[in-house]
N, C-alpha and C. Protein backbone atom coordinates (compact mmCIF):
# COMPACT_ATOMS: atom_id res chain seq x y z
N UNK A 1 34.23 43.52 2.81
CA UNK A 1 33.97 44.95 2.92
C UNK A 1 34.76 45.55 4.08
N UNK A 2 35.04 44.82 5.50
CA UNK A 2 35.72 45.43 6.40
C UNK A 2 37.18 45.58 6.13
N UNK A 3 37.56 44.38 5.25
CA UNK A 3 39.20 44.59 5.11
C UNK A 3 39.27 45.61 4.31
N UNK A 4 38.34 45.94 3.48
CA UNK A 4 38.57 46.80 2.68
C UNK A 4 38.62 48.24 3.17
N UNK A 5 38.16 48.72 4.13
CA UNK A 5 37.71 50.12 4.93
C UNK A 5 38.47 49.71 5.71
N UNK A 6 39.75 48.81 5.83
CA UNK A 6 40.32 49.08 6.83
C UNK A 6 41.57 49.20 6.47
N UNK A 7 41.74 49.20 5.23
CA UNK A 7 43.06 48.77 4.36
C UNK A 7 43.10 50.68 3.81
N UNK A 8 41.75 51.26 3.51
CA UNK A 8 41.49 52.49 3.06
C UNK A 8 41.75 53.00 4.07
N UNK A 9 41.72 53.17 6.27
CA UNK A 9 42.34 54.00 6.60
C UNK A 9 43.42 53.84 6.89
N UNK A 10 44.29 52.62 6.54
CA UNK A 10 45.40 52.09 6.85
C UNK A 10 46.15 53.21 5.95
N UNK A 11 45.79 53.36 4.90
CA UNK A 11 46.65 54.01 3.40
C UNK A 11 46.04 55.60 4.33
N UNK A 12 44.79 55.91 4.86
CA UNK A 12 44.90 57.06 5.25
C UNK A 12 45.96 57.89 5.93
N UNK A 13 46.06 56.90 7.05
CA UNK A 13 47.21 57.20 8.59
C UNK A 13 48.60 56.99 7.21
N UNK A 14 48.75 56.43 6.31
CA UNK A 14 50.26 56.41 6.01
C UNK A 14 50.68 57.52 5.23
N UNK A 15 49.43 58.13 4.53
CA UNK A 15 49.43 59.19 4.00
C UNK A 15 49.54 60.45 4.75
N UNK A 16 49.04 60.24 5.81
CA UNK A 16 49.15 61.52 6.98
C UNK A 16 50.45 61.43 7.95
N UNK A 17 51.40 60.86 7.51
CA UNK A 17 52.36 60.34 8.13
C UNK A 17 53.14 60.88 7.73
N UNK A 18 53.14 60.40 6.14
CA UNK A 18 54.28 60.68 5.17
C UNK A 18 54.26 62.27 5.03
N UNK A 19 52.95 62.87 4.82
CA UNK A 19 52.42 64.64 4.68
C UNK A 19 53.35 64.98 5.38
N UNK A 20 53.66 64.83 7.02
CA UNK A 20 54.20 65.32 7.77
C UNK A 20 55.80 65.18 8.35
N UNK A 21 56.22 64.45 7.00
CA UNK A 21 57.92 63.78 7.08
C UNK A 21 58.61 65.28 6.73
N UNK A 22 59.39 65.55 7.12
CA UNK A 22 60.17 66.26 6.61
C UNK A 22 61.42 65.49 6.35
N UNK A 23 62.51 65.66 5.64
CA UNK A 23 63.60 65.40 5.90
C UNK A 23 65.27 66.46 5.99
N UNK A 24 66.30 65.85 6.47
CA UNK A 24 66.98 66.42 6.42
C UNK A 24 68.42 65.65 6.15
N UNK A 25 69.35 65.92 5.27
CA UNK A 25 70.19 64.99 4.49
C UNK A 25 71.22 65.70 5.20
N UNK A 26 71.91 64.94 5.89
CA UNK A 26 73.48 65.40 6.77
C UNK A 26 74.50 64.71 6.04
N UNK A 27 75.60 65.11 5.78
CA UNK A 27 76.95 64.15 5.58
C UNK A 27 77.92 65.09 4.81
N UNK A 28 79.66 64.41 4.80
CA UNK A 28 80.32 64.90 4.50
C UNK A 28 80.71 64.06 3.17
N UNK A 29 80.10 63.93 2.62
CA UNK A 29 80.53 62.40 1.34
C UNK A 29 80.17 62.71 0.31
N UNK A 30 80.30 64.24 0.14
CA UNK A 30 80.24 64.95 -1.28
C UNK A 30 80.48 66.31 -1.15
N UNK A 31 80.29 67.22 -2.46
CA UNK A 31 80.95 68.03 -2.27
C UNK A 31 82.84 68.42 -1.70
N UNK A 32 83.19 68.14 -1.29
CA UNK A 32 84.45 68.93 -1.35
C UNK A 32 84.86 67.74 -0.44
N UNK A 33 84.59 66.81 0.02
CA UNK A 33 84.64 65.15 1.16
C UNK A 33 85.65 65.76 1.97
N UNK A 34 85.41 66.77 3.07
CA UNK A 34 86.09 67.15 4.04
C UNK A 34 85.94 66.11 5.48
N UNK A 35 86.92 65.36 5.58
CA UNK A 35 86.73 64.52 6.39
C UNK A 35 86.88 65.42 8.09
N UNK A 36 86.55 64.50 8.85
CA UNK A 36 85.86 65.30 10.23
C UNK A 36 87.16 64.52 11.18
N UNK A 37 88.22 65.22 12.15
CA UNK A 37 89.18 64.81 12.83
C UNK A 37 88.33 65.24 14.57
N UNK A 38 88.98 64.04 14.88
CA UNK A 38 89.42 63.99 16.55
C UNK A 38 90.41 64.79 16.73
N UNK A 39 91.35 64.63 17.85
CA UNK A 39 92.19 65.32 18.99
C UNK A 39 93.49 64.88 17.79
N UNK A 40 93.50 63.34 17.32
CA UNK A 40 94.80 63.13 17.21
C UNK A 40 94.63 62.38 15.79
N UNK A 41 93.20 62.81 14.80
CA UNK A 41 93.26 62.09 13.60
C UNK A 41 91.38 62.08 13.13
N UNK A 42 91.33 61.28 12.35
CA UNK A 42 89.91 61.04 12.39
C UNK A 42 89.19 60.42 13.03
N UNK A 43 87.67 60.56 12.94
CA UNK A 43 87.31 60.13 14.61
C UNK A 43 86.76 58.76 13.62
N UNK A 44 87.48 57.71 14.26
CA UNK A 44 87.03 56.28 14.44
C UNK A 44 85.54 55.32 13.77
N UNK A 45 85.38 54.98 12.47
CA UNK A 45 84.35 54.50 12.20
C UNK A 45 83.35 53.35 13.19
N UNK A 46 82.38 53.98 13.55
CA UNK A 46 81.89 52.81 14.31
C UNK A 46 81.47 53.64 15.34
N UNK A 47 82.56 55.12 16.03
CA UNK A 47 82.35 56.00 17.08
C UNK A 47 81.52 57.04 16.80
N UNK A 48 81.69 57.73 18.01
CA UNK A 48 80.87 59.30 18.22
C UNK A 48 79.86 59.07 17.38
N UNK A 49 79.24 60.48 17.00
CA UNK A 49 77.89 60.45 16.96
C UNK A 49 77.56 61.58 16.08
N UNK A 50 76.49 61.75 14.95
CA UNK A 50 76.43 63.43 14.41
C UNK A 50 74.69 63.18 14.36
N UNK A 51 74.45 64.31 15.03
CA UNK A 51 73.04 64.17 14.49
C UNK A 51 72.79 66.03 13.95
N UNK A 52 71.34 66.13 13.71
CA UNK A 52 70.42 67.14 13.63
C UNK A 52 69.48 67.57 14.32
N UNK A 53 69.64 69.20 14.20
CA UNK A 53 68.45 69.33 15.15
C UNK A 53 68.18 70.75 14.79
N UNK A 54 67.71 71.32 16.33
CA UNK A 54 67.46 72.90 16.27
C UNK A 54 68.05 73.10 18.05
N UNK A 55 67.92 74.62 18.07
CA UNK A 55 67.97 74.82 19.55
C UNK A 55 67.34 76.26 19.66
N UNK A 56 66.99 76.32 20.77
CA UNK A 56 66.17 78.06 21.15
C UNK A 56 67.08 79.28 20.94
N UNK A 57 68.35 78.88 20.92
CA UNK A 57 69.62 79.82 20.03
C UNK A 57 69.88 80.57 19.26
N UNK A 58 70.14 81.74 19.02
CA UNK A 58 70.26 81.95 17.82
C UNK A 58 71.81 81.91 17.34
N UNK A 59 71.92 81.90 15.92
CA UNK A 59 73.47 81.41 15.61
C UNK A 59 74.77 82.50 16.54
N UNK A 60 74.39 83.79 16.82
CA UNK A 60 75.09 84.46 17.75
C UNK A 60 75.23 84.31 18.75
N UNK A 61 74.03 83.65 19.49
CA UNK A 61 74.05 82.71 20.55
C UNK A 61 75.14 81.48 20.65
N UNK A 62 74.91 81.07 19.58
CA UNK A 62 75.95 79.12 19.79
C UNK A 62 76.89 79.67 19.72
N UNK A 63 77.51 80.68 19.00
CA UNK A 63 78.83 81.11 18.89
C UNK A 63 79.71 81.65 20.22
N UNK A 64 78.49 82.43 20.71
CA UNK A 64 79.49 82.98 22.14
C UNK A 64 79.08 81.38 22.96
N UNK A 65 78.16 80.47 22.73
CA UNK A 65 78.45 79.13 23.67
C UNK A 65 79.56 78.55 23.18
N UNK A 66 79.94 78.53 22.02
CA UNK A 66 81.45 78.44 21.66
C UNK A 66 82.70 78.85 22.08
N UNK A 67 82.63 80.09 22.21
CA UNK A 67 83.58 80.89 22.09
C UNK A 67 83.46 81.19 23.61
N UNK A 68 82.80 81.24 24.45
CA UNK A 68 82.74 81.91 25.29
C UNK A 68 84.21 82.36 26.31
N UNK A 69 84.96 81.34 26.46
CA UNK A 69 86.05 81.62 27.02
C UNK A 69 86.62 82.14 26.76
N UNK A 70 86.69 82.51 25.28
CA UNK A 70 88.25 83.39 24.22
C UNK A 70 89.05 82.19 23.56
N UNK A 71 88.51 81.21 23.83
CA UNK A 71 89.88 79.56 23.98
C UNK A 71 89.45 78.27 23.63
N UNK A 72 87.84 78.39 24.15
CA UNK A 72 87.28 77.27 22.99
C UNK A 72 85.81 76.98 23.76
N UNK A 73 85.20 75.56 23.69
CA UNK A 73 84.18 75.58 24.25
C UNK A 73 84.40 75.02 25.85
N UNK A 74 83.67 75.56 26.21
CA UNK A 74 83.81 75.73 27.91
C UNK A 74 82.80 74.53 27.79
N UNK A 75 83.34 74.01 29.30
CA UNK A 75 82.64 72.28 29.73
C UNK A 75 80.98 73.32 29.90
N UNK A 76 80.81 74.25 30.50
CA UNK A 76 79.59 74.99 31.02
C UNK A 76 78.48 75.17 29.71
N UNK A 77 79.33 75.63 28.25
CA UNK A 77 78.66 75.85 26.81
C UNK A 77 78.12 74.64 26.42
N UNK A 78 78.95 73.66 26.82
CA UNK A 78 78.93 72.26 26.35
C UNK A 78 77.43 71.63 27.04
N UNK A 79 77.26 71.62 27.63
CA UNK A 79 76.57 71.30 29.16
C UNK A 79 74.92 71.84 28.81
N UNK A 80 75.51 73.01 28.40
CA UNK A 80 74.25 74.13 28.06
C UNK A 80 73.22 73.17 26.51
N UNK A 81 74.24 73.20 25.40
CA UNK A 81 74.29 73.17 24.09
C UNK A 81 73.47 71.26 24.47
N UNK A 82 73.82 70.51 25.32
CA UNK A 82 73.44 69.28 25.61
C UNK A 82 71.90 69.59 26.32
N UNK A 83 71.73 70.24 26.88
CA UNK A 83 70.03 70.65 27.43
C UNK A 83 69.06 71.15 26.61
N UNK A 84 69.61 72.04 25.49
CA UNK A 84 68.70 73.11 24.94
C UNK A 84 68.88 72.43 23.37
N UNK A 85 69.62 71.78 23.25
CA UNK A 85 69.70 70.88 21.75
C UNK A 85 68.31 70.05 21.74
N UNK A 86 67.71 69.61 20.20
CA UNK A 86 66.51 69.37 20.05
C UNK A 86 66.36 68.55 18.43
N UNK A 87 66.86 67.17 19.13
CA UNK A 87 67.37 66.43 17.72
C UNK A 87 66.05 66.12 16.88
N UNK A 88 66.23 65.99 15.93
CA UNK A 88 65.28 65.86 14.67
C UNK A 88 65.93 64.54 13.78
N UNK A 89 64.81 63.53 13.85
CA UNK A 89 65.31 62.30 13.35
C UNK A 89 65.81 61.42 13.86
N UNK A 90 66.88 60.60 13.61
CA UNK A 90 67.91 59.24 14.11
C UNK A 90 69.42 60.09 14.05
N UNK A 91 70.14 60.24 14.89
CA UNK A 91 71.29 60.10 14.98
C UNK A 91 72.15 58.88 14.27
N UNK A 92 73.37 59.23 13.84
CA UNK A 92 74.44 58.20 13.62
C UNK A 92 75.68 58.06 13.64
N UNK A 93 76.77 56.92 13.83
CA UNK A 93 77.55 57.00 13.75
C UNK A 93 78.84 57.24 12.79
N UNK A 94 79.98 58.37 13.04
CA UNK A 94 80.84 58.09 11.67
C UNK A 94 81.33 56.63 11.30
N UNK A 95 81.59 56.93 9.98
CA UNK A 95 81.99 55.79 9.55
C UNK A 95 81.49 55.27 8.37
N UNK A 96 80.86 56.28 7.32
CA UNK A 96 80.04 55.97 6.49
C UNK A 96 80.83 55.47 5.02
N UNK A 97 80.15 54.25 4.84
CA UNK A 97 81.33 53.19 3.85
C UNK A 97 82.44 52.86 4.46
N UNK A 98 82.67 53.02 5.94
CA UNK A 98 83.61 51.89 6.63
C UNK A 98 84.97 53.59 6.93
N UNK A 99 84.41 54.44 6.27
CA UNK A 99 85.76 55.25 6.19
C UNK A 99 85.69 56.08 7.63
N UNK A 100 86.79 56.39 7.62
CA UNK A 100 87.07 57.01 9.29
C UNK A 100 87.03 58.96 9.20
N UNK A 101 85.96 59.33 10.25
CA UNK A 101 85.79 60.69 9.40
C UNK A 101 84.77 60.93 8.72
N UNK A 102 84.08 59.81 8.19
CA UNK A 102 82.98 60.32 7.15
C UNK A 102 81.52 59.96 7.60
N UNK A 103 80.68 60.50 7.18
CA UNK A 103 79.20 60.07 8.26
C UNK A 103 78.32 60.39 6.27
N UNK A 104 76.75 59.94 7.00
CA UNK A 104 75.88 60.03 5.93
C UNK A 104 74.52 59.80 6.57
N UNK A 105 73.63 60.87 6.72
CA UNK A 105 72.74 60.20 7.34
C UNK A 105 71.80 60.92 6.64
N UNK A 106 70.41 60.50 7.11
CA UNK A 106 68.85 61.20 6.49
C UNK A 106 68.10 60.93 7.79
N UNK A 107 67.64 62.26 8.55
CA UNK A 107 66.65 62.28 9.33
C UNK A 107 65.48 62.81 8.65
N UNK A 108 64.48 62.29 9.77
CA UNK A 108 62.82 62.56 9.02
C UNK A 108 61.84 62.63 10.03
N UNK A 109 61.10 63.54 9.90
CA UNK A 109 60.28 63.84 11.33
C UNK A 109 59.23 65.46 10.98
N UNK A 110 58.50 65.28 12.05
CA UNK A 110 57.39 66.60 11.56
C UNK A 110 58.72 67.95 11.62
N UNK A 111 58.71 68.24 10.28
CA UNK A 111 59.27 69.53 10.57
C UNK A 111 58.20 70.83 10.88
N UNK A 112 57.03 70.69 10.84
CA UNK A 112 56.20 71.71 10.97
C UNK A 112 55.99 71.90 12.44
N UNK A 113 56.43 70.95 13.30
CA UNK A 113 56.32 70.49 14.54
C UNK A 113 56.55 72.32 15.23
N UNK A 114 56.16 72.62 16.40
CA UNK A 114 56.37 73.63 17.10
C UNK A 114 57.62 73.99 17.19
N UNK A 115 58.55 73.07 18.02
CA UNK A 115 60.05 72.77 18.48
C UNK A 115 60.75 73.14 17.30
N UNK A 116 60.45 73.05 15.80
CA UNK A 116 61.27 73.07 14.70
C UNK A 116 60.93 74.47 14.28
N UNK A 117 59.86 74.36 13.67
CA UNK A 117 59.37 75.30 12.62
C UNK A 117 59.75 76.86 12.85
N UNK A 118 60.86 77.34 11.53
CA UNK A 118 61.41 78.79 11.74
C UNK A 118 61.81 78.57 12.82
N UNK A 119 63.13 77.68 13.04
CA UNK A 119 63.83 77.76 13.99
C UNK A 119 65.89 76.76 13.24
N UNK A 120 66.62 77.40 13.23
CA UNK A 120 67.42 76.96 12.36
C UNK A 120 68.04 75.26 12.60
N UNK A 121 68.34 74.90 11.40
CA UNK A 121 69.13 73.44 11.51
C UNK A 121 70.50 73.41 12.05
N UNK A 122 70.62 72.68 12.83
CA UNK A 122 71.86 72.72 13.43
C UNK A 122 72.56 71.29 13.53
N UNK A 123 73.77 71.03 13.15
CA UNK A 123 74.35 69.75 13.07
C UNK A 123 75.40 69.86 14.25
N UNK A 124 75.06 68.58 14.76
CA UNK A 124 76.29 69.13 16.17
C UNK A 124 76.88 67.02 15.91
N UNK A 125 78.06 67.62 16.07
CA UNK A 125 78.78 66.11 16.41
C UNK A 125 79.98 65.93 17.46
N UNK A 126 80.29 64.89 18.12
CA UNK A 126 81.25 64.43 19.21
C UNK A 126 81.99 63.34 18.67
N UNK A 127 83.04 63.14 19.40
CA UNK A 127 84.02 61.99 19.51
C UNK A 127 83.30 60.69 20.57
N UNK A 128 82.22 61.05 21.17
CA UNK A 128 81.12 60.23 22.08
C UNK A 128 80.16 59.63 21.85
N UNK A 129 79.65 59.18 21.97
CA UNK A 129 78.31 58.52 22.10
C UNK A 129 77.14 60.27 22.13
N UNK A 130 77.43 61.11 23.22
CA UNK A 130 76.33 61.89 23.42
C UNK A 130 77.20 63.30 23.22
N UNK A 131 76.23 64.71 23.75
CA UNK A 131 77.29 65.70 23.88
C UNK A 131 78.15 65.88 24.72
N UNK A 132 77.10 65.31 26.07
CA UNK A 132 77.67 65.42 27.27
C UNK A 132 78.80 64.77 27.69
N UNK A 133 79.27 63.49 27.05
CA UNK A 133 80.22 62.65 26.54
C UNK A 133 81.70 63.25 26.31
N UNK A 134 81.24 63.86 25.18
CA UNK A 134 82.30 64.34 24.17
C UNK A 134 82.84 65.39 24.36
N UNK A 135 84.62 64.81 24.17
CA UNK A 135 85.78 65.92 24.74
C UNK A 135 85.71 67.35 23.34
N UNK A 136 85.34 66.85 22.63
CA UNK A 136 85.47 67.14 21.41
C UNK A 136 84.23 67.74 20.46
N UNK A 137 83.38 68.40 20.03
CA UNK A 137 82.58 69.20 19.85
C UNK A 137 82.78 69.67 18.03
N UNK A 138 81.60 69.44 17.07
CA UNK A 138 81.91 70.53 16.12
C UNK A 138 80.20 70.44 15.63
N UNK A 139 80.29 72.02 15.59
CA UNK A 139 78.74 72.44 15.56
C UNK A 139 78.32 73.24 13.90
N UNK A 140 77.60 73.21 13.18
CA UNK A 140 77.40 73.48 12.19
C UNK A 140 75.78 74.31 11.84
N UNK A 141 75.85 75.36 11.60
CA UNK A 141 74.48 76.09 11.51
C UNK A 141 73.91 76.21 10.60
N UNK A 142 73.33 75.87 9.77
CA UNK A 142 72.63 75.45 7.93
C UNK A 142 71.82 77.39 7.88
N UNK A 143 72.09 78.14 7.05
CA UNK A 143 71.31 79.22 6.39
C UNK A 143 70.22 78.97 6.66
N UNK A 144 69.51 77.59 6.30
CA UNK A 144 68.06 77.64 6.29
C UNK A 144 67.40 76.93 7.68
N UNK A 145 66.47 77.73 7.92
CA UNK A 145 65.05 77.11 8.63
C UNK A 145 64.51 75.97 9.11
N UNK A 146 63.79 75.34 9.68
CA UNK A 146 62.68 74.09 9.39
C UNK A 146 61.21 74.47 9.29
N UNK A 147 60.74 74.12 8.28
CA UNK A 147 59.34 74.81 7.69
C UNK A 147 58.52 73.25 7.95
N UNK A 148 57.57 73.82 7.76
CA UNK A 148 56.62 72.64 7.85
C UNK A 148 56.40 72.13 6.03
N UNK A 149 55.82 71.04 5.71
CA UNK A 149 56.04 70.69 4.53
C UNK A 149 54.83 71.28 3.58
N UNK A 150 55.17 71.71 2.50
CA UNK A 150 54.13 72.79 1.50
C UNK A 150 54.87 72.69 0.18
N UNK A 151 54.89 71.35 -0.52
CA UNK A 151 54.26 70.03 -0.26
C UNK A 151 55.39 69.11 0.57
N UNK A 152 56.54 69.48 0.08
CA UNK A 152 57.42 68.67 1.09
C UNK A 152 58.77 69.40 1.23
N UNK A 153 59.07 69.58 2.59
CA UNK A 153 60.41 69.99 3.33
C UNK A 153 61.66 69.03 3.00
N UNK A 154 62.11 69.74 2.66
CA UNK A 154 63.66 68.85 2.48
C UNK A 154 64.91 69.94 2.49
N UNK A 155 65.80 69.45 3.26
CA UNK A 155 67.11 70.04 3.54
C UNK A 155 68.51 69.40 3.61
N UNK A 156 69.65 70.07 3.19
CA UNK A 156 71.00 69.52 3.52
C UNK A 156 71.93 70.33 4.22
N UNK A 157 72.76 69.53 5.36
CA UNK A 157 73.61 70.41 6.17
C UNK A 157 75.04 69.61 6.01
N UNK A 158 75.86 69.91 6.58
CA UNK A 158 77.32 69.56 6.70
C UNK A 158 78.39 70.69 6.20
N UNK A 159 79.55 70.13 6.26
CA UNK A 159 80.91 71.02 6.42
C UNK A 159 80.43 71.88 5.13
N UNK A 160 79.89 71.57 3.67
CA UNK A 160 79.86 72.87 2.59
C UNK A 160 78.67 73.17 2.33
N UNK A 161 77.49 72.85 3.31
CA UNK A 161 76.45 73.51 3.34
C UNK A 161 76.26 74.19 4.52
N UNK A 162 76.83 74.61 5.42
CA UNK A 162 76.35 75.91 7.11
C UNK A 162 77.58 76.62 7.67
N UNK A 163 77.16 77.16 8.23
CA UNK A 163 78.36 77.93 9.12
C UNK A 163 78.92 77.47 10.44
N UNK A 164 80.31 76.99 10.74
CA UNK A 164 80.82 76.73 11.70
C UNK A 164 80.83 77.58 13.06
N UNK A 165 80.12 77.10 13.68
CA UNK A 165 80.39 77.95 15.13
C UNK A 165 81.31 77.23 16.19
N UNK A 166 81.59 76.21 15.93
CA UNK A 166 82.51 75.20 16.85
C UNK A 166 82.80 73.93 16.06
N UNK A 167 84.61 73.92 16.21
CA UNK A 167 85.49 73.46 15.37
C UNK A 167 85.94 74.30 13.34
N UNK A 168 86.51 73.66 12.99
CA UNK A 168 86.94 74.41 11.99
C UNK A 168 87.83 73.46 11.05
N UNK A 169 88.77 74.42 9.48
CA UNK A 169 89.70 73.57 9.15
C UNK A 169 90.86 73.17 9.88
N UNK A 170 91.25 72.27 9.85
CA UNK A 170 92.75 71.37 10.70
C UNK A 170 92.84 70.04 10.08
N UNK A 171 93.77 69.35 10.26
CA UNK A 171 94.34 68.24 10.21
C UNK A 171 94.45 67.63 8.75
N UNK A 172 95.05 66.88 8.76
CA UNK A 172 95.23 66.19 7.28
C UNK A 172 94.37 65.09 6.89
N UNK A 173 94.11 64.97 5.50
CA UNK A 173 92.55 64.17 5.11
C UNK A 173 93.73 62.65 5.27
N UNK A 174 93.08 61.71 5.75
CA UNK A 174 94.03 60.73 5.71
C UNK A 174 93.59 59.33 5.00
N UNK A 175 92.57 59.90 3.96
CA UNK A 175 92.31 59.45 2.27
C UNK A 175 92.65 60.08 1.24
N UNK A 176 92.79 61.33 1.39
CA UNK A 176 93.96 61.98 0.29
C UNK A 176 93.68 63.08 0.98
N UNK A 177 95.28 62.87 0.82
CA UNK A 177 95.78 64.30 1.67
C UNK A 177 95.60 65.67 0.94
N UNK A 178 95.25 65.59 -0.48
CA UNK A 178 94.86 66.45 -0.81
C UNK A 178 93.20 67.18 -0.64
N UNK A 179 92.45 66.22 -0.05
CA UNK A 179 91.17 66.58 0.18
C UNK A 179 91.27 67.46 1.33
N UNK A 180 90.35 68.33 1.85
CA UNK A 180 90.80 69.39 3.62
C UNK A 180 89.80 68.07 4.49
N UNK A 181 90.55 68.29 5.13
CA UNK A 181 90.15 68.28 6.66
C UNK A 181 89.02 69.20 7.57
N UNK A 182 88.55 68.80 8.47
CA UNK A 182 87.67 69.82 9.69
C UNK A 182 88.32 68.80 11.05
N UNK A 183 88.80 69.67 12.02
CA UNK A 183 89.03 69.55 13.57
C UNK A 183 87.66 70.17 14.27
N UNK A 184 87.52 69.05 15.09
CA UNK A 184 86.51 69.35 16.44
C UNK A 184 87.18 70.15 17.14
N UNK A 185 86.71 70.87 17.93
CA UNK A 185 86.74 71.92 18.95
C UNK A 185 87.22 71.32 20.19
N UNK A 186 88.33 70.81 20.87
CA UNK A 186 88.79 70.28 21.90
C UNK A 186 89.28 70.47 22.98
N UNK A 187 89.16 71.96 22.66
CA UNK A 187 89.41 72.69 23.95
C UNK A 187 88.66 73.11 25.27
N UNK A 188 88.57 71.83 26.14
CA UNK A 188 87.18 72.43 27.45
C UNK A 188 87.67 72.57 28.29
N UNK A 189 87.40 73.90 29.04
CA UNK A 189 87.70 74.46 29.89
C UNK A 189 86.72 74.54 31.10
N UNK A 190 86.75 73.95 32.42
CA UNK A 190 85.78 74.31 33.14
C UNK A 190 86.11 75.80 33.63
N UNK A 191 85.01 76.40 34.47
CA UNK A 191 84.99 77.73 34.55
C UNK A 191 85.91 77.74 36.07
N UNK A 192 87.30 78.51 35.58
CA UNK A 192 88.16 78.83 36.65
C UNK A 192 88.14 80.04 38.06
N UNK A 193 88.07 79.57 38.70
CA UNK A 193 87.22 79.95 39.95
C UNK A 193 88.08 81.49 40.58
N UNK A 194 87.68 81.90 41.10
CA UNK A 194 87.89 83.72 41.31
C UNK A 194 88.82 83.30 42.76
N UNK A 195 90.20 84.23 42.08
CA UNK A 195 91.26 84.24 43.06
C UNK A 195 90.39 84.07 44.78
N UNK A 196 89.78 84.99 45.29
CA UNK A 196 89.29 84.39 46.41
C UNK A 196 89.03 83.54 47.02
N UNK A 197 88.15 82.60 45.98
CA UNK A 197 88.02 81.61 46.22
C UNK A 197 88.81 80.34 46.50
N UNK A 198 89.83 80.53 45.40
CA UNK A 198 90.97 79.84 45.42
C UNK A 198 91.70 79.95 46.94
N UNK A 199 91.78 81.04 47.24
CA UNK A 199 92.76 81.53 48.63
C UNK A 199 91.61 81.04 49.89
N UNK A 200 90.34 81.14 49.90
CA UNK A 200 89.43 80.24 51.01
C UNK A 200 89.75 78.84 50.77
N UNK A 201 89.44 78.02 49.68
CA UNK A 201 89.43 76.92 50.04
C UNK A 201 90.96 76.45 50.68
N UNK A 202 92.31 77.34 50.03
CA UNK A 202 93.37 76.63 50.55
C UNK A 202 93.62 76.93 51.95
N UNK A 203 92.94 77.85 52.63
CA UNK A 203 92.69 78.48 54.21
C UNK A 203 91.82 76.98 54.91
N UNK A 204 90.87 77.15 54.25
CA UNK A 204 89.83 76.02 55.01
C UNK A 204 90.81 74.49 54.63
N UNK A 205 91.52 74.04 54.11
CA UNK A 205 92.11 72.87 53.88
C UNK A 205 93.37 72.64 55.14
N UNK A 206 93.88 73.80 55.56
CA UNK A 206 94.92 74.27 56.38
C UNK A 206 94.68 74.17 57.64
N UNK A 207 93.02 74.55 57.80
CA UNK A 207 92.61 74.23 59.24
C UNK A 207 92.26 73.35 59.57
N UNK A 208 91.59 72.30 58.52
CA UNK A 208 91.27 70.68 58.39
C UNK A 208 92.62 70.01 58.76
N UNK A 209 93.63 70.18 57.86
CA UNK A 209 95.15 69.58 58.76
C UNK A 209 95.62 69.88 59.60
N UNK A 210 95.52 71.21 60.43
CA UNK A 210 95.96 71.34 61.70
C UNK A 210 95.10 70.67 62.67
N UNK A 211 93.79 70.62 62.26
CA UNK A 211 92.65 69.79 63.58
C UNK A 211 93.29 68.66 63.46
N UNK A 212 93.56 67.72 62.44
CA UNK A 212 93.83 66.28 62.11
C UNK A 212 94.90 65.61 62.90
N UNK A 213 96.33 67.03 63.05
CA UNK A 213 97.19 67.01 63.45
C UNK A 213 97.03 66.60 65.21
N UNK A 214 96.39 67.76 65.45
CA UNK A 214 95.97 67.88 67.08
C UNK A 214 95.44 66.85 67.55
N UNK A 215 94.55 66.09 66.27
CA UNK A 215 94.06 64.66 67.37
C UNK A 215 94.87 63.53 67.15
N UNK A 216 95.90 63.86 66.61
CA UNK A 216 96.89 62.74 66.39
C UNK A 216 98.01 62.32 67.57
C-alpha cells in the first residue's frame, strides 16, 4: 500500500513538472539552413554558444544596445545585454550534425515563470563560451511572447523565425554556397573618451616623466 501512494505522488510531482515545461525550439537546420559566420568564416563546431531567453528590453531597446555607436555593438551594450539577459533552458554549442555554423537546440522551463511571461524570446549567440566572452555577437528577437502553458507553450526562434537586432546577412554558406549566410556583429567598440580627457591624462603622464627624470 505505501509503494503504491508513493508511486501515485511520484506520477503527481511529474505531472506538475511537465504542466509547467514550456518549450522553446532554436536552430538554423531548416527552413532556408542559413548558416551562422564568425569574423573570418563559420563559427567552429564544438565552439561558442546560442542560447534563449528574455530580457527587461524592449526590441527598440536591444537595437539601440546594438546600434548604439552608429558602428556596431559597443563593448558597454555588450556588457549591458550580458547582465540583463535571462536564459531559459540549456544553452548549446554550434555544431549541430558535426557541421560548422549550424546549432539545434530545445530549451524547457516554466514559461509562466514571472522573469518570462509576456516578455519576448530572444536568441543571442557568440563566438565564446559566454556573452561577456564574445568578440562577436548576433541577437535575434522572435514576434512572439513567453506565456505560461494553457495547455502547453511551445515556440520557435532562429535566423527565419525573429528579427535581427545584432548581426545580419554576410559571408558565404560554406556547404553550399548557394544557401545565405548570417555574420555576427564584430564590431566592439569601447566608449572613446572626451578630447579633454584625452589631453589630462597625456599632461598627468608628462609630469610623472619629468619627476622620474629629476630623481634620476
Amino acid at each position: 500500500m505505501r509503494k503504491h501512494i508513493l508511486s501515485l505522488i511520484a506520477l503527481g510531482l511529474t505531472f506538475t513538472t511537465t504542466a509547467k515545461s514550456g518549450t522553446v525550439i532554436f536552430d538554423n537546420f531548416s527552413g532556408t539552413f542559413s548558416q551562422v559566420h564568425a569574423w573570418n568564416g563559420p563559427v567552429p563546431a564544438g565552439t561558442g554558444f546560442v542560447a534563449v531567453g528574455t530580457t527587461t528590453y524592449t526590441r527598440a531597446q536591444l537595437e539601440q544596445l546594438a546600434n548604439g555607436s552608429g558602428h556596431g555593438f559597443m563593448v558597454f551594450g555588450r556588457d549591458v545585454l550580458e547582465e540583463n539577459f535571462i536564459q531559459f533552458g540549456e544553452s548549446i554549442t554550434f555544431g549541430f550534425n558535426g557541421f560548422d555554423g549550424y546549432f539545434q537546440g530545445v530549451a524547457q522551463g516554466d514559461s509562466g515563470d514571472a522573469a518570462f511571461v509576456g516578455k519576448p524570446i530572444v536568441l543571442v549567440a557568440g563566438n565564446s563560451s559566454t556573452i561577456a566572452e564574445s568578440s562577436g555577437i548576433m541577437v535575434i528577437v522572435s514576434p512572439d511572447n513567453f506565456a505560461a502553458d494553457n495547455p502547453i507553450f511551445s515556440a520557435n526562434i532562429g535566423p527565419d523565425s525573429g528579427q535581427f537586432v545584432s548581426g545580419g546577412p554576410g559571408g558565404t554558406n560554406t556547404i553550399n554556397a548557394n544557401l545565405p549566410a548570417f555574420t555576427m556583429n564584430f564590431r566592439m567598440f569601447d566608449v572613446i573618451p572626451e578630447p579633454e580627457i584625452s589631453i589630462l591624462a597625456l599632461f598627468s603622464a608628462a609630469l610623472l616623466f619629468l619627476r622620474r627624470q629629476r630623481h634620476c
